[in-house]
Protein backbone atom coordinates (compact mmCIF):
# COMPACT_ATOMS: atom_id res chain seq x y z
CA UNK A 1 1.64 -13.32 -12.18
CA UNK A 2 1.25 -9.73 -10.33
CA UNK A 3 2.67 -8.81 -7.14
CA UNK A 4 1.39 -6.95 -4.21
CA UNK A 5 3.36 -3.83 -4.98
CA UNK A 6 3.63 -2.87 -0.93
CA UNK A 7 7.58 -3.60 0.26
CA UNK A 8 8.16 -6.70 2.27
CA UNK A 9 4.51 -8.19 0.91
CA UNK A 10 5.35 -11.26 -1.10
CA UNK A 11 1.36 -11.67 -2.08
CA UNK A 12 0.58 -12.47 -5.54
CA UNK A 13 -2.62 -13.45 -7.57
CA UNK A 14 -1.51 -16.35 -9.14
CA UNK A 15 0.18 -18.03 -6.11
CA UNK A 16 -2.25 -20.83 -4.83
CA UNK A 17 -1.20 -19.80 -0.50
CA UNK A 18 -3.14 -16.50 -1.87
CA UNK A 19 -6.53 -18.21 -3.02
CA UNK A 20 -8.17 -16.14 -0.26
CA UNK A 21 -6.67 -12.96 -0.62
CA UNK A 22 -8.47 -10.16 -3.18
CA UNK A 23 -6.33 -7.74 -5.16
CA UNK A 24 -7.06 -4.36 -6.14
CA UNK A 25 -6.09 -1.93 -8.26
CA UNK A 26 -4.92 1.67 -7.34
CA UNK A 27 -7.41 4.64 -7.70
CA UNK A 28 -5.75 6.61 -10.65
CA UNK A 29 -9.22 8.42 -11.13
CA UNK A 30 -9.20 9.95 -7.51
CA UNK A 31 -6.29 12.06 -7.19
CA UNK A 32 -6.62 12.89 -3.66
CA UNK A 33 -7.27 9.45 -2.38
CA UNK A 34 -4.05 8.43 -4.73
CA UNK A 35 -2.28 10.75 -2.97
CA UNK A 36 -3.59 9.11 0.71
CA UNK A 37 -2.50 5.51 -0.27
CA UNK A 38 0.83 6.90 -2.33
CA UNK A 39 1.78 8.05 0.95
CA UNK A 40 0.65 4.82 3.37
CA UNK A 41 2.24 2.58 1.33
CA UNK A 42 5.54 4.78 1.79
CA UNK A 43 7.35 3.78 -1.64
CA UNK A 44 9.33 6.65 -2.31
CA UNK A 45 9.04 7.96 -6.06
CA UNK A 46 6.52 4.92 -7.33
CA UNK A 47 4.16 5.76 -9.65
CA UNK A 48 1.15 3.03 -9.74
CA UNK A 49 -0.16 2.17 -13.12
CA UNK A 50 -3.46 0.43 -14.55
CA UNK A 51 -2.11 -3.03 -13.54
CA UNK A 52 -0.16 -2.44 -10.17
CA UNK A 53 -1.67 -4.10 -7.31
CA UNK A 54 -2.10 -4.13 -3.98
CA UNK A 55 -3.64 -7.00 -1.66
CA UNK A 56 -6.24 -7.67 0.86
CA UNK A 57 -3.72 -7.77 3.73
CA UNK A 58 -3.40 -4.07 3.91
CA UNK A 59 -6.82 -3.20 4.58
CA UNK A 60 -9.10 -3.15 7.70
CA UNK A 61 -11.80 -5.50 7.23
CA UNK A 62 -14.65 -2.31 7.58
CA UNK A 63 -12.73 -1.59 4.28
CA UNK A 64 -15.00 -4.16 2.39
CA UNK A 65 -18.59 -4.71 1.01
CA UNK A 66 -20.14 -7.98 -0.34
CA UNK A 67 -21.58 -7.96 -3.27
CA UNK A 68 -25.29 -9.44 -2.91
CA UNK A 69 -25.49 -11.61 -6.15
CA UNK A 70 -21.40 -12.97 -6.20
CA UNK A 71 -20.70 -12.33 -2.97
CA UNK A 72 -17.04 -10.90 -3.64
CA UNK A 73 -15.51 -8.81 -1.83
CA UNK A 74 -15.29 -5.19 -2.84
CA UNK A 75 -13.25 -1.83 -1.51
CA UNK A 76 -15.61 0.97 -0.50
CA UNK A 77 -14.76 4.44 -2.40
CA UNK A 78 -12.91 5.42 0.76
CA UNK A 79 -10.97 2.76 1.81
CA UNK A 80 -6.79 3.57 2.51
CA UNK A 81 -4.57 0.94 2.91
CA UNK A 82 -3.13 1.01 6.60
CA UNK A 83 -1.59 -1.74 7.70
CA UNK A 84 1.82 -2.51 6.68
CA UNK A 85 4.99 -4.42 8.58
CA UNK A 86 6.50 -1.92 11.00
CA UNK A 87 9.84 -2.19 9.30
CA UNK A 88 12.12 1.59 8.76
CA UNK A 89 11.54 0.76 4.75
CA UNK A 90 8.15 0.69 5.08
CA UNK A 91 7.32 3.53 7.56
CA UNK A 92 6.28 6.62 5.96
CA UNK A 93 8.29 9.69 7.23
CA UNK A 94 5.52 12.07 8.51
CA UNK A 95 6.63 15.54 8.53
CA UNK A 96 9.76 16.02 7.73
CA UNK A 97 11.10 16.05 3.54
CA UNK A 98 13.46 14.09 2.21
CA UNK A 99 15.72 17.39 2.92
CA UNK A 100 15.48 17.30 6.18
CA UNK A 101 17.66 14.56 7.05
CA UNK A 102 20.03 14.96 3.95
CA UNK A 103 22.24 17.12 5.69
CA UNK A 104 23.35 15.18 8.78
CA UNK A 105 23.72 11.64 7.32
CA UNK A 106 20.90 9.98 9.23
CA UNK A 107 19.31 6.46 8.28
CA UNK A 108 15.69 6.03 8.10
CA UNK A 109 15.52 4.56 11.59
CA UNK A 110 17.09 7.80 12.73
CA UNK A 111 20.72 6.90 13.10
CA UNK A 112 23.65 8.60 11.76
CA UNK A 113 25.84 6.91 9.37
């Protein structure tokens, strides 16, 4: 069984409740749109491989095509992940480093220790 590899998401592709959920792969090809969903999914030092996943859940629906003859669901070239839980863990920091809030002992919802 694989996991949805976004924090907090508890989607996998064996689990039956997930029948109806699609799972794709990361684009390890695309180095720039890696990048892009590297930093959405806001998992600090992970490194996707060929078989880590991430789920349906985390996409906007104009994400998607249909294929005409199966009718699955595919990702357009483009698509990002962007919609995650609105948890501190999960929020990507946007503009500030890692450095910037070593100093001064503050938590990732932006409270000091």
């Amino acid at each position: 069984m694989r996991y949805c590899c976004v924090i907090g998401c508890s989607n996998a592709n064996a689990k039956t409740e997930c029948r109806d959920k699609t799972f794709f792969t990361f684009p390890l090809k695309n180095s720039q749109l890696l990048q892009v969903w590297l930093k959405n999914i806001g998992r600090q030092g992970f490194m996707p491989s060929c078989s880590s996943l991430i789920c349906s859940d985390h996409f906007e629906e104009n994400s998607y095509s249909t294929c005409r003859f199966t009718k699955r669901r595919l990702l357009k070239q483009e698509a990002v992940p962007i919609i995650f839980s609105k948890t501190p863990k999960q929020t990507p920091k946007v503009g500030l480093t890692s450095s910037a809030t070593d100093g001064n002992n503050m938590q990732p919802d932006g409270t000091k220790q």
